[in-house]
C-alpha atoms as a PDB file:
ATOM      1  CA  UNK A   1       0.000   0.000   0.000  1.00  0.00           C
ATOM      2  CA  UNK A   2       1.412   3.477  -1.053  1.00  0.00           C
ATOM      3  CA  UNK A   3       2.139   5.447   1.906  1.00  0.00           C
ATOM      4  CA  UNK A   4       0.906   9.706   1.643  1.00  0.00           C
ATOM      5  CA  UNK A   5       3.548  12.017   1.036  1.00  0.00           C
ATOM      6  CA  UNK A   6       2.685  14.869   3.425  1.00  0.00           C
ATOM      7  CA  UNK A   7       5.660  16.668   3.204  1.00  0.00           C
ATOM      8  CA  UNK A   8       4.283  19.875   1.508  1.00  0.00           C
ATOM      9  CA  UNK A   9       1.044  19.810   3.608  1.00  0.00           C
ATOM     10  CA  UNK A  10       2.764  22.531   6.057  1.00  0.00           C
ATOM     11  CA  UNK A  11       3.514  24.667   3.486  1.00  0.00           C
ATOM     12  CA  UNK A  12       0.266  24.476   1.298  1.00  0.00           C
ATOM     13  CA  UNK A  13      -1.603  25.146   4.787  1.00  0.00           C
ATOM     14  CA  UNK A  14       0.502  27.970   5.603  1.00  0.00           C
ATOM     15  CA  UNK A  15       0.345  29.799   2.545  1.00  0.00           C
ATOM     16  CA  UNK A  16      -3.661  29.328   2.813  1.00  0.00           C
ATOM     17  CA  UNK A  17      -3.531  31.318   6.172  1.00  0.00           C
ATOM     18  CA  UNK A  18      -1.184  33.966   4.950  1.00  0.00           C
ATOM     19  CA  UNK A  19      -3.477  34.304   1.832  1.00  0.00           C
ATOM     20  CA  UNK A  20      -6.791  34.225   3.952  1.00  0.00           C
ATOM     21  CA  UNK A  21      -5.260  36.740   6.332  1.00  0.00           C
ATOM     22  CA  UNK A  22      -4.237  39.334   3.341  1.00  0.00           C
ATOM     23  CA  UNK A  23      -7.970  38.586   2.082  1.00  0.00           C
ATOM     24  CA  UNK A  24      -9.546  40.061   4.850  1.00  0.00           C
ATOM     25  CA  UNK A  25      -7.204  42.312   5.854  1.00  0.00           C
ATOM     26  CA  UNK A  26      -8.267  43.862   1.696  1.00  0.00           C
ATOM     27  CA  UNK A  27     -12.062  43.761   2.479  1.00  0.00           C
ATOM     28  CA  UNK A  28     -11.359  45.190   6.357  1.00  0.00           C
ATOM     29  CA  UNK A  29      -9.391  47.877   4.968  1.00  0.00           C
ATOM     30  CA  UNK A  30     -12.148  48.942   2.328  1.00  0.00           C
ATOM     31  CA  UNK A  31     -14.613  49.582   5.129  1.00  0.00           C
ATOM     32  CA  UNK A  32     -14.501  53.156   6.250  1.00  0.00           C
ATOM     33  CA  UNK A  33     -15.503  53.656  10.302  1.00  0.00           C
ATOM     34  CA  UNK A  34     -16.085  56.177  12.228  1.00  0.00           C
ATOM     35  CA  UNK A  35     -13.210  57.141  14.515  1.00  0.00           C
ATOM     36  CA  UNK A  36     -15.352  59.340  17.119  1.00  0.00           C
ATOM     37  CA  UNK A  37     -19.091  57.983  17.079  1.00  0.00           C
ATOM     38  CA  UNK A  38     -21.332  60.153  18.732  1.00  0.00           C
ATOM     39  CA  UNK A  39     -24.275  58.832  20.435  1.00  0.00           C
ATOM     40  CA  UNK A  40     -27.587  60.292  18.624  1.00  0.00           C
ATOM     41  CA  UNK A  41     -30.578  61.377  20.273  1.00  0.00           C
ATOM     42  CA  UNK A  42     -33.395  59.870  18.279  1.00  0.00           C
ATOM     43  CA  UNK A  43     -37.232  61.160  19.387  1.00  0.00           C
ATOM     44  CA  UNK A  44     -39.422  58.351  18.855  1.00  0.00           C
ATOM     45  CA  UNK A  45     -42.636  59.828  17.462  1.00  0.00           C
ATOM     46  CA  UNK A  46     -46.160  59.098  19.897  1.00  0.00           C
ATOM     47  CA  UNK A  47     -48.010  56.935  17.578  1.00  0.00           C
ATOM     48  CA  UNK A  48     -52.318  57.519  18.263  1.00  0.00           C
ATOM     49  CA  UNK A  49     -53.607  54.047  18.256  1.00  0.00           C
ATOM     50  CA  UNK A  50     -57.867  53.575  18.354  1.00  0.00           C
ATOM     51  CA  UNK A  51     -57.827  52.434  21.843  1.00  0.00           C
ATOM     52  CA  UNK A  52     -56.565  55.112  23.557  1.00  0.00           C
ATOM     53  CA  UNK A  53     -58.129  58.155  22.179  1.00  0.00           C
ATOM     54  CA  UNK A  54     -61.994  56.249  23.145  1.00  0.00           C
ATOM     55  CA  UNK A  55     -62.998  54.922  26.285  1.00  0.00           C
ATOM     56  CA  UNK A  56     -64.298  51.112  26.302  1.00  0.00           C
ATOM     57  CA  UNK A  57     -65.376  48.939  28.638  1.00  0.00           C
ATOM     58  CA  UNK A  58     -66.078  44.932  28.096  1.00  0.00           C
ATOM     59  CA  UNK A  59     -69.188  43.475  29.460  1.00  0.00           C
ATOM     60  CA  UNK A  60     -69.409  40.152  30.739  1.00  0.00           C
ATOM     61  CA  UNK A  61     -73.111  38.629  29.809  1.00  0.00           C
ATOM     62  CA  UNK A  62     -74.210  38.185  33.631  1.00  0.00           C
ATOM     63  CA  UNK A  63     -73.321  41.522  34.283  1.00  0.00           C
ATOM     64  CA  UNK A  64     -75.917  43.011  31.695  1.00  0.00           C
ATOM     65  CA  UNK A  65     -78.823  44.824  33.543  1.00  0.00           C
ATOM     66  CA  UNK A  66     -81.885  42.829  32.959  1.00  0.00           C
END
């Protein structure tokens, strides 16, 4: 049975991390940040929903005058 010649594994798996590092450090170096974010104050608007501008009340059956 032929035995597998490993010897240039190292170097094939090496040069896969040094090209996967350069990779990202491309599409990391494309992104622009901002260096001093500053926090924004956003007003959330009051939404008017049906059941609070009219006044209801639920019934039960029993409690129905007769």
């Amino acid at each position: 049975m032929p035995q597998l010649d490993t010897s240039t594994w190292l170097t094939m798996i090496l040069s896969m991390f040094l090209a996967l590092f350069i990779i990202f450090q491309l599409k990391i170096s494309k992104h622009s940040f901002y260096y001093n974010p500053e926090q924004m104050l956003m007003k959330t608007p009051k939404q008017n929903t049906p059941w609070e501008t009219k006044w209801t009340k639920i019934y039960l059956p029993l409690s129905l005058p007769l």
